[in-house]
Protein backbone atom coordinates (compact mmCIF):
# COMPACT_ATOMS: atom_id res chain seq x y z
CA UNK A 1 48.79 -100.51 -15.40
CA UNK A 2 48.51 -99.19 -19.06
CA UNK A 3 47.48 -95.39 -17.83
CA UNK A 4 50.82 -95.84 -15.55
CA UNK A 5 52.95 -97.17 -18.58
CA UNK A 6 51.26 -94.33 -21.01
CA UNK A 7 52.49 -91.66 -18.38
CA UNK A 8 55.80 -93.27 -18.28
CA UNK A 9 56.12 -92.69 -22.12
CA UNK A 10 54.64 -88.97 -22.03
CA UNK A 11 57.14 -88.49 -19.40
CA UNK A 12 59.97 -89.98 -21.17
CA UNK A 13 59.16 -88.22 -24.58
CA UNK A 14 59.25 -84.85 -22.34
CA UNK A 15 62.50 -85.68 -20.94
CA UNK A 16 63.94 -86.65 -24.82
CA UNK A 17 62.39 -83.55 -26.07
CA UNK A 18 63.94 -80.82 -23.36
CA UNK A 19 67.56 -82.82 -23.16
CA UNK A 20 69.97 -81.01 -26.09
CA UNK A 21 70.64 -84.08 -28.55
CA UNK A 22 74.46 -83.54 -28.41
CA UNK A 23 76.31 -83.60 -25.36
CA UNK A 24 76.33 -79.66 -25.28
CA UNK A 25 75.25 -78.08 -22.12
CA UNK A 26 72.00 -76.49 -21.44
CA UNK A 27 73.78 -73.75 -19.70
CA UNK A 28 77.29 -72.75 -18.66
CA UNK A 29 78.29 -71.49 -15.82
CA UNK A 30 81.82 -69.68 -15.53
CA UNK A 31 83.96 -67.28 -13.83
CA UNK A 32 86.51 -65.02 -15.53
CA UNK A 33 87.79 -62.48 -13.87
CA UNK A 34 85.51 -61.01 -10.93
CA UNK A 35 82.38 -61.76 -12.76
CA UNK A 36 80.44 -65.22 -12.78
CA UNK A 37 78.66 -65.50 -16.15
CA UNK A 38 75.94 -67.24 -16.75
CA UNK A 39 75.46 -68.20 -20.44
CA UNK A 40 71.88 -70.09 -21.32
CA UNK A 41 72.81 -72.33 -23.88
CA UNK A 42 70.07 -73.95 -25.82
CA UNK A 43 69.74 -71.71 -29.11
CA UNK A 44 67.45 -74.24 -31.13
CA UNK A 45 65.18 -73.91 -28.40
CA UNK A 46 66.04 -70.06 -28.40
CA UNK A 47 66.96 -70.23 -24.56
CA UNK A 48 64.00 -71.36 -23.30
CA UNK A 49 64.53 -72.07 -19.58
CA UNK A 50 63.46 -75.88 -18.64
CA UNK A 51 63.49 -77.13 -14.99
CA UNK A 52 67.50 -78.59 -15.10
CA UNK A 53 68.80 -75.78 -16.31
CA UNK A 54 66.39 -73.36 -13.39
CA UNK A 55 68.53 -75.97 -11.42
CA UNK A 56 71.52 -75.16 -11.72
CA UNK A 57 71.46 -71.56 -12.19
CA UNK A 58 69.90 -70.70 -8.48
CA UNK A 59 72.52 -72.60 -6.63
CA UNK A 60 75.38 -70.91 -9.01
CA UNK A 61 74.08 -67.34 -8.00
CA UNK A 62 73.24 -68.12 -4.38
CA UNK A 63 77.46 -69.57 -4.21
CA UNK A 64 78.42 -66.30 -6.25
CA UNK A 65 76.56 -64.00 -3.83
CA UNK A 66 78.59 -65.89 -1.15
CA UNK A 67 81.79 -65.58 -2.48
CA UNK A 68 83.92 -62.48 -1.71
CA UNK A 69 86.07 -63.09 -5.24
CA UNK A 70 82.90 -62.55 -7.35
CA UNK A 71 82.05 -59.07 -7.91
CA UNK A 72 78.77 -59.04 -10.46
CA UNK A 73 76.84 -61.63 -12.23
CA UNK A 74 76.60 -61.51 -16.17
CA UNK A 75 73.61 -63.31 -17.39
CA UNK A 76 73.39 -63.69 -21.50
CA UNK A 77 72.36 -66.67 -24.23
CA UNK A 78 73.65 -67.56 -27.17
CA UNK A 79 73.05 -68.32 -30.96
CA UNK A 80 72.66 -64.46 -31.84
CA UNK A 81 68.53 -64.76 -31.89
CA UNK A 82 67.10 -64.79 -28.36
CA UNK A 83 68.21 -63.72 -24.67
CA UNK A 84 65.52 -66.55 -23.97
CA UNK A 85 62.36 -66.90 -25.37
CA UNK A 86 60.54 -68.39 -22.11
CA UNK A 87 59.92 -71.56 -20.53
CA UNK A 88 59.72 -74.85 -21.51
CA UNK A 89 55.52 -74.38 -22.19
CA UNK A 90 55.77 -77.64 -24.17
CA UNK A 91 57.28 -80.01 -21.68
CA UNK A 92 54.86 -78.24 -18.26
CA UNK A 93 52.05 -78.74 -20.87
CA UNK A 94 52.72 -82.63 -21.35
CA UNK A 95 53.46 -82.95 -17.87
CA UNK A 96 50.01 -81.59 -16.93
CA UNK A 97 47.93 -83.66 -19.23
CA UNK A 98 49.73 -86.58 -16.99
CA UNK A 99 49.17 -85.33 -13.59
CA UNK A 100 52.98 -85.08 -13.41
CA UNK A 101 54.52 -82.88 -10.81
CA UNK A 102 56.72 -80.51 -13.00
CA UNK A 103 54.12 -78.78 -13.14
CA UNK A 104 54.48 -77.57 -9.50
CA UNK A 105 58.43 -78.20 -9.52
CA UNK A 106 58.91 -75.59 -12.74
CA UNK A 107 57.28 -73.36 -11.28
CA UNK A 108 58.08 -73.31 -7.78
CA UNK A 109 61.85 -73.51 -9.18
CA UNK A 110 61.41 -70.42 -11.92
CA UNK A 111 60.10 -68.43 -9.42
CA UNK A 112 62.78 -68.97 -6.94
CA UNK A 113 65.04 -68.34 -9.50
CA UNK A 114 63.14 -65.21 -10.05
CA UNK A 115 63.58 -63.64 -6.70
CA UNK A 116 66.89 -64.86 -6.55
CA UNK A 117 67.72 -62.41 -8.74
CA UNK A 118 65.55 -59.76 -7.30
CA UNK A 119 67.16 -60.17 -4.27
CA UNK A 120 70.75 -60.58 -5.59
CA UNK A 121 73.57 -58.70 -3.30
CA UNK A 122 75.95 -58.49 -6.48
CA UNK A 123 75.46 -56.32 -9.11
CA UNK A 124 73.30 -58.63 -11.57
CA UNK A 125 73.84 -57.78 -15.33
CA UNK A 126 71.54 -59.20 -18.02
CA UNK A 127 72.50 -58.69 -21.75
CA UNK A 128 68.97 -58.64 -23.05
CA UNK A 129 69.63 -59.38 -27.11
CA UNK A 130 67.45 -60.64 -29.04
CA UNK A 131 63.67 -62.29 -28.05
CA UNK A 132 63.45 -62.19 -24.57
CA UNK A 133 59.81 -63.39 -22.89
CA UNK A 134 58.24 -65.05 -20.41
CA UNK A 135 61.02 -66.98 -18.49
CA UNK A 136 63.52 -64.36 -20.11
CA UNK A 137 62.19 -61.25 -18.48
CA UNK A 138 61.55 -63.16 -15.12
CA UNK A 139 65.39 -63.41 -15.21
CA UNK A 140 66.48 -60.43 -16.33
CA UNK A 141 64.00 -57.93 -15.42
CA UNK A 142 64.23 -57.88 -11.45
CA UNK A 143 68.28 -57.38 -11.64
CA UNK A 144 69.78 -54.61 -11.57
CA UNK A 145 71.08 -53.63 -15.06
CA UNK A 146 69.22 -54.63 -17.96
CA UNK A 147 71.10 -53.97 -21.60
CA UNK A 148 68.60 -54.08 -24.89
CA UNK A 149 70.16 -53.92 -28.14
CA UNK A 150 68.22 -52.82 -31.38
CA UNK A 151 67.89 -56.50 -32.09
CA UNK A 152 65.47 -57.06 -28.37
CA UNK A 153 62.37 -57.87 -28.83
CA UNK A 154 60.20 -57.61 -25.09
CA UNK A 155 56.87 -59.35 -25.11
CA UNK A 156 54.74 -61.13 -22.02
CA UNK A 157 52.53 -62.71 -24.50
CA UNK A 158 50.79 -65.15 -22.08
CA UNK A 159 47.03 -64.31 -21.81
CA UNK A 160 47.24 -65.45 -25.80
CA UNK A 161 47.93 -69.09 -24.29
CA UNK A 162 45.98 -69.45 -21.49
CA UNK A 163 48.15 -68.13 -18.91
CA UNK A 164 49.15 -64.90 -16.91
CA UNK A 165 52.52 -62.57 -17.09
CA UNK A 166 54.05 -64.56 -14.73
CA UNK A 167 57.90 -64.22 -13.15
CA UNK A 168 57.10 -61.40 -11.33
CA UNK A 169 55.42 -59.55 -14.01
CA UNK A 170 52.39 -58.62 -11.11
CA UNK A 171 55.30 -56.52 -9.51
CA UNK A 172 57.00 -54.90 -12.58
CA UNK A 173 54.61 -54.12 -14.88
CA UNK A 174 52.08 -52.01 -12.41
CA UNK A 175 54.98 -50.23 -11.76
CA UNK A 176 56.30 -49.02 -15.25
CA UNK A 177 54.77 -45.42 -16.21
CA UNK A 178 51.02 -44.65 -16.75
CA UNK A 179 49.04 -48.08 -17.26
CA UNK A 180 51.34 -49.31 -20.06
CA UNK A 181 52.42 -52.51 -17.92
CA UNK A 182 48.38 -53.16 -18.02
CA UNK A 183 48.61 -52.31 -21.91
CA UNK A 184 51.72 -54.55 -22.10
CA UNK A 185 50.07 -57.41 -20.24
CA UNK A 186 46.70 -57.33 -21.53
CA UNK A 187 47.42 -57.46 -25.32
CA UNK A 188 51.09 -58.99 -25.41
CA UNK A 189 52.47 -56.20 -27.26
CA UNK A 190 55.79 -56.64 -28.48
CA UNK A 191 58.33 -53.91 -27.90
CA UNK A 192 61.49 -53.64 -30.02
CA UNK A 193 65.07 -51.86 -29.52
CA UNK A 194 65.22 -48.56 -27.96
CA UNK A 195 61.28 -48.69 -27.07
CA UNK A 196 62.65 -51.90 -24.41
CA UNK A 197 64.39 -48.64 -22.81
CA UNK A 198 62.08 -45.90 -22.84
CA UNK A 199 59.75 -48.09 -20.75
CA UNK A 200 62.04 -49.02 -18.39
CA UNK A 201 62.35 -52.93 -19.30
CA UNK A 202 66.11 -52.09 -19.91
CA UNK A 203 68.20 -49.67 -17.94
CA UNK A 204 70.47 -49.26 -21.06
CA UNK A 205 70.77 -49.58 -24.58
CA UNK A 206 73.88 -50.72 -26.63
CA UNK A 207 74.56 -51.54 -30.36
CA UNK A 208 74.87 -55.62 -30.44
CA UNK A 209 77.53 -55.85 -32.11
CA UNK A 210 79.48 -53.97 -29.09
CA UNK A 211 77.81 -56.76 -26.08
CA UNK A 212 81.80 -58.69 -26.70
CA UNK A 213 83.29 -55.64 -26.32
CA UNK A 214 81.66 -54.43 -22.85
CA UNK A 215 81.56 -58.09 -21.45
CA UNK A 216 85.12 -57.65 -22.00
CA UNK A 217 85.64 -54.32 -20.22
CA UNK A 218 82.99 -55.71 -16.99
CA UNK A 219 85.10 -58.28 -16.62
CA UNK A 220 88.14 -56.18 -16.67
CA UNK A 221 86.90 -53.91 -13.65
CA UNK A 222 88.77 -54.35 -10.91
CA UNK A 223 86.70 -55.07 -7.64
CA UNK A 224 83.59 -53.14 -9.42
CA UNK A 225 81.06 -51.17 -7.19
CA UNK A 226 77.49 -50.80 -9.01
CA UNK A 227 78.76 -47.05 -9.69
CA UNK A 228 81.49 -48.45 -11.33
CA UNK A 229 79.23 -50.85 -13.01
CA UNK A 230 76.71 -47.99 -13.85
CA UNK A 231 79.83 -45.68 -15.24
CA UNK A 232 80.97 -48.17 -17.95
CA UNK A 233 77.06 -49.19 -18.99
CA UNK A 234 76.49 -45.79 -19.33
CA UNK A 235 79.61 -44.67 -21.07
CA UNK A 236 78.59 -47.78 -23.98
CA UNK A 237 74.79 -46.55 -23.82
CA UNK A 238 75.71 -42.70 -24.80
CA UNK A 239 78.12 -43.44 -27.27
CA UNK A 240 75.34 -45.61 -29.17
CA UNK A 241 73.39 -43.32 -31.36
CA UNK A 242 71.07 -46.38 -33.20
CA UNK A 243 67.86 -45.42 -33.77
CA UNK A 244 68.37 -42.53 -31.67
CA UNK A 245 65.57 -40.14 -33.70
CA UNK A 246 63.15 -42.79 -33.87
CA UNK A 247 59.86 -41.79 -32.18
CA UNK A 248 58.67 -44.10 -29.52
CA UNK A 249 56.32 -46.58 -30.67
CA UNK A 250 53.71 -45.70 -28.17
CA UNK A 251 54.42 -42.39 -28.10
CA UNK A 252 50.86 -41.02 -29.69
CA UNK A 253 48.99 -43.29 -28.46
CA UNK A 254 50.11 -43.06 -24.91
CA UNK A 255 47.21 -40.84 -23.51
CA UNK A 256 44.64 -43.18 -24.53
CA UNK A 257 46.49 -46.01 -23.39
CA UNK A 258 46.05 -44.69 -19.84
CA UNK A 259 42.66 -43.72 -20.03
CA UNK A 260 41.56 -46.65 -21.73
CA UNK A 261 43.25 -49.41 -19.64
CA UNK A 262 43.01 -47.66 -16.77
CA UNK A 263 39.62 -49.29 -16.00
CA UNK A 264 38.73 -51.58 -12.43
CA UNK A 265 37.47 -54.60 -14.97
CA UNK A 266 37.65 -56.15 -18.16
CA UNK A 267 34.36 -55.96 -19.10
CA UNK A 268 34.90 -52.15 -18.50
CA UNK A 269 38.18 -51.70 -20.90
CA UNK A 270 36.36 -53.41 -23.38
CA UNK A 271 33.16 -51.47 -23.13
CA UNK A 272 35.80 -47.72 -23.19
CA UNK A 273 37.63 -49.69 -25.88
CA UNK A 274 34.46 -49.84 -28.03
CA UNK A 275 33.11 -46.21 -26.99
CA UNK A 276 36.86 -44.86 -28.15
CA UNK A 277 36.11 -46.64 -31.57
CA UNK A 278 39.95 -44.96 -32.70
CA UNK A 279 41.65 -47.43 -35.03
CA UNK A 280 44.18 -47.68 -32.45
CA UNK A 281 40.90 -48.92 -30.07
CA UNK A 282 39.70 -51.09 -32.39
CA UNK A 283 42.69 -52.95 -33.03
CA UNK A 284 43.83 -53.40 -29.01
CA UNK A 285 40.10 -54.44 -29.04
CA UNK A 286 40.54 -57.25 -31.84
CA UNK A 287 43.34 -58.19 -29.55
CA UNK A 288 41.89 -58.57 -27.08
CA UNK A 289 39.00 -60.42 -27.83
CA UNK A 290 41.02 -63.01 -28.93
CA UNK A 291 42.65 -63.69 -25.96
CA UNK A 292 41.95 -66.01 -23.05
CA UNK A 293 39.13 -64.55 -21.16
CA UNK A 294 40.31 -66.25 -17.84
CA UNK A 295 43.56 -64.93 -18.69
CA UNK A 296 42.66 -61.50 -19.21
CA UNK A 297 40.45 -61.60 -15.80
CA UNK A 298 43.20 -63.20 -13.95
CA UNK A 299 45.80 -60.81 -15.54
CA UNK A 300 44.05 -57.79 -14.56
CA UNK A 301 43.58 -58.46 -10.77
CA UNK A 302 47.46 -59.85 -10.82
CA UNK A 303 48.55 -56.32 -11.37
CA UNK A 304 46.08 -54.44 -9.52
CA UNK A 305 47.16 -56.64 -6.95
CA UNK A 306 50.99 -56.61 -6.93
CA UNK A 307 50.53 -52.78 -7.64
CA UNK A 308 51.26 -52.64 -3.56
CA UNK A 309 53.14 -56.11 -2.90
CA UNK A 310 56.70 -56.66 -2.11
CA UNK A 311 58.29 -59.47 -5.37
CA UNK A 312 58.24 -61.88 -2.51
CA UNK A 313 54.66 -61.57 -2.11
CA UNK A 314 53.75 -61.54 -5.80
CA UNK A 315 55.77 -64.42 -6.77
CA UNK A 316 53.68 -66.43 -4.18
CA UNK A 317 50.55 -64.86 -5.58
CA UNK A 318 51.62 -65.69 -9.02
CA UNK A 319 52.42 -69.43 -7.95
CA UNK A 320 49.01 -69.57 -6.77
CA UNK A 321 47.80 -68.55 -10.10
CA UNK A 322 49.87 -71.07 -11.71
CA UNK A 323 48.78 -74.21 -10.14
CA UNK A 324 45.11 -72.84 -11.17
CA UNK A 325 45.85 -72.49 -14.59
CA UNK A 326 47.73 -76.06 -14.29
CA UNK A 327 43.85 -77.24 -13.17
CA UNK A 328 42.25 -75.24 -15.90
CA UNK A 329 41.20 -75.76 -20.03
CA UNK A 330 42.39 -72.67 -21.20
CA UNK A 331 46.59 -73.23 -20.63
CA UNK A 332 46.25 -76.44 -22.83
CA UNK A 333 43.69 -75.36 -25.50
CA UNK A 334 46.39 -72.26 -25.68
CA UNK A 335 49.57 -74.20 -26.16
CA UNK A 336 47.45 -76.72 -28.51
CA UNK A 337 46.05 -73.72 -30.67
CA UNK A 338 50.01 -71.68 -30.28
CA UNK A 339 52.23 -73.94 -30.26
CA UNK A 340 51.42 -77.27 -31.36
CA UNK A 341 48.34 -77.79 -34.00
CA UNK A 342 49.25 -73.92 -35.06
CA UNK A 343 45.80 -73.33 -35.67
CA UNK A 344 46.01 -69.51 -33.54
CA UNK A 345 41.91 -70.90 -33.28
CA UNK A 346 41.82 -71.62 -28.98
CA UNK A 347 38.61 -72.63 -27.89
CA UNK A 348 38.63 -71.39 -24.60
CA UNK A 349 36.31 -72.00 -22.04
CA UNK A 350 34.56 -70.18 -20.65
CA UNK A 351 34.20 -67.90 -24.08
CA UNK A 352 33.23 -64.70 -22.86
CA UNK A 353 34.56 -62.30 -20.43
CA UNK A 354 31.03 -62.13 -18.38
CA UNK A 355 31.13 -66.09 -18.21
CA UNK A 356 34.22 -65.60 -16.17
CA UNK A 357 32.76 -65.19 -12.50
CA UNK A 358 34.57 -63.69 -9.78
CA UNK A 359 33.98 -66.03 -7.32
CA UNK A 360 36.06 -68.86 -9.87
CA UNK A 361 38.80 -65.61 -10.12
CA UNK A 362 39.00 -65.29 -6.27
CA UNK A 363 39.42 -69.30 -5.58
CA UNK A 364 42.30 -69.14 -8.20
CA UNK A 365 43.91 -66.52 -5.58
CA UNK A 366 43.31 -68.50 -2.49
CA UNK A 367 46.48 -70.02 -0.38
CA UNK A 368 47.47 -73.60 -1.27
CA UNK A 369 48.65 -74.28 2.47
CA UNK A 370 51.37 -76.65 2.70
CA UNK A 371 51.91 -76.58 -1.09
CA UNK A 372 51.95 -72.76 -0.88
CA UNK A 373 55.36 -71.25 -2.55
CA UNK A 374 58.14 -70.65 0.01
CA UNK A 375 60.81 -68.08 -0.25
């Protein structure tokens, strides 16, 4: 009886914490014009996506994709800071110390959500300004236009929390040039402005202040064909000259970053990391040893993986992978170390890479059956 009425209260805190206080809502969904835009609406929480608001957005885009009056899909959040900063870790973290099941409905429902918009029929624009990560990518990413702004900050920073890059990030980031999705992945880099572009996060780039201005003009195209679509982006994206001379960030370290990472194990990037012995090595290597070693394992075969699967069968992968970590230490001692005691000390469990067998890494890759994720 008391464990029963102790859940009830974790679960009731949970739903206190992710509801907005006022009667605002989490998200709006509109349509002006031709375009239905889809504004994430939670800036305290800096966007972070939580299951209701998952809910409502994948039923909005399956109608709009429907409906012959709707000619593109604007996706964009508010509060000036953050596209959206990820998913509700908190609220799947307190639901998993419970036994609760969001932490199979969040993630069946984000990844849904995902390949919704992977698979969207009309033109899918995402107005990436600001932090976007995590959740944000997994929505913005697999569309077809992305638009940074000199104020977007990319990061998948989840092997620092006990976790993989989820949303599909086993089927974009093998696929970005050289082994700088591995790079990406591995260490949780954070990329800023312009560099979002050059790695082909974002398909354009356009001074923040003008993101009004352009929603304006999409939503002023008349029945809009993706050329159309592509003409305006790209008539913004050339007249923006911010940052224009600025080298990319990556730029001289790129050749090692594809030698280095391009490695069949962990054990082996470390081991090249430490022969290198560059300062650029030795800091990735810092990095990296702080990070989940589960993670990193996990991580690794993720992208080898999804190097050669369609998003449909990654996102099933990945929701394999999820329910794992769910099971696991490492996702809570992550959160509890990140985001909650703010310690940045994680215990995790096992400690060291070679502790990490491959036979656990395989099981966390096995089908789930019934429970598997349907698309």
């Amino acid at each position: 009886r008391l464990r029963a009425l102790n859940r009830l209260q974790v679960i009731l805190q949970h739903l206190k914490m992710s509801k907005q206080t006022d009667s605002t809502p989490e998200v709006l969904l509109e349509k002006k014009g031709g375009a239905g835009i889809i504004t994430l609406n939670r800036p305290k929480a800096l966007n972070a996506l939580n299951l209701s608001m998952i809910q409502q957005i994948y039923p909005q885009i399956k109608t709009w994709e429907q409906d012959p009056e709707t000619f593109l899909i604007i996706i964009k959040g508010t509060g000036g800071k953050a596209f959206c900063a990820g998913g509700d870790i908190r609220a799947i973290t307190e639901a998993g110390k419970v036994g609760d099941k969001l932490t199979q409905d969040f993630f069946r429902g984000e990844y849904r959500l995902n390949n919704a918009v992977g698979t969207c029929k009309k033109p899918y624009v995402a107005l990436i300004d600001g932090i976007t990560m995590g959740g944000g990518v997994g929505v913005s990413v697999h569309g077809h236009f992305r638009v940074a702004t000199e104020k977007t900050v990319f990061a998948m920073p989840e092997t620092a929390i006990g976790l993989f890059p989820d949303v599909g990030g086993g089927y974009f980031l093998p696929r970005l040039s050289g082994k700088i999705g591995y790079y990406l992945a591995l260490t949780g880099c954070r990329l800023k402005g312009r560099d979002v572009l050059r790695v082909g996060i974002a398909t354009h780039f356009v001074e923040s202040a003008k993101l009004p201005a352009l929603e304006k003009d999409l939503i002023a195209l008349k029945s809009p064909s993706k050329e159309k679509i592509a003409d305006l982006l790209n008539s913004y994206h050339v007249k923006c000259t911010i940052d224009q001379e600025k080298k990319f960030v990556l730029d001289e370290h790129m050749e090692k970053i594809n030698s280095l990472f391009s490695a069949n194990s962990m054990e082996e990037i470390v081991k090249k990391l430490k022969q290198d012995g560059s300062p650029f090595a030795m800091k990735e290597l810092e990095t990296i040893n702080k990070m989940s070693p589960t993670s990193l394992k996990l991580t690794l075969r993720q992208l080898r993986e999804g190097a050669s699967m369609s998003l449909q069968e990654v996102l099933q992968m990945e929701y394999r992978l999820s329910q794992a970590c769910m099971k696991g230490h490492d996702f809570y001692e992550g959160v509890r170390a990140v985001l909650i005691d703010k310690d940045q000390a994680p215990k995790w469990k096992p400690a060291a890479l070679e502790e990490v067998s491959d036979e656990f890494v395989d099981s966390c890759f096995k089908p789930l059956g019934n429970d598997d994720l349907k698309l």
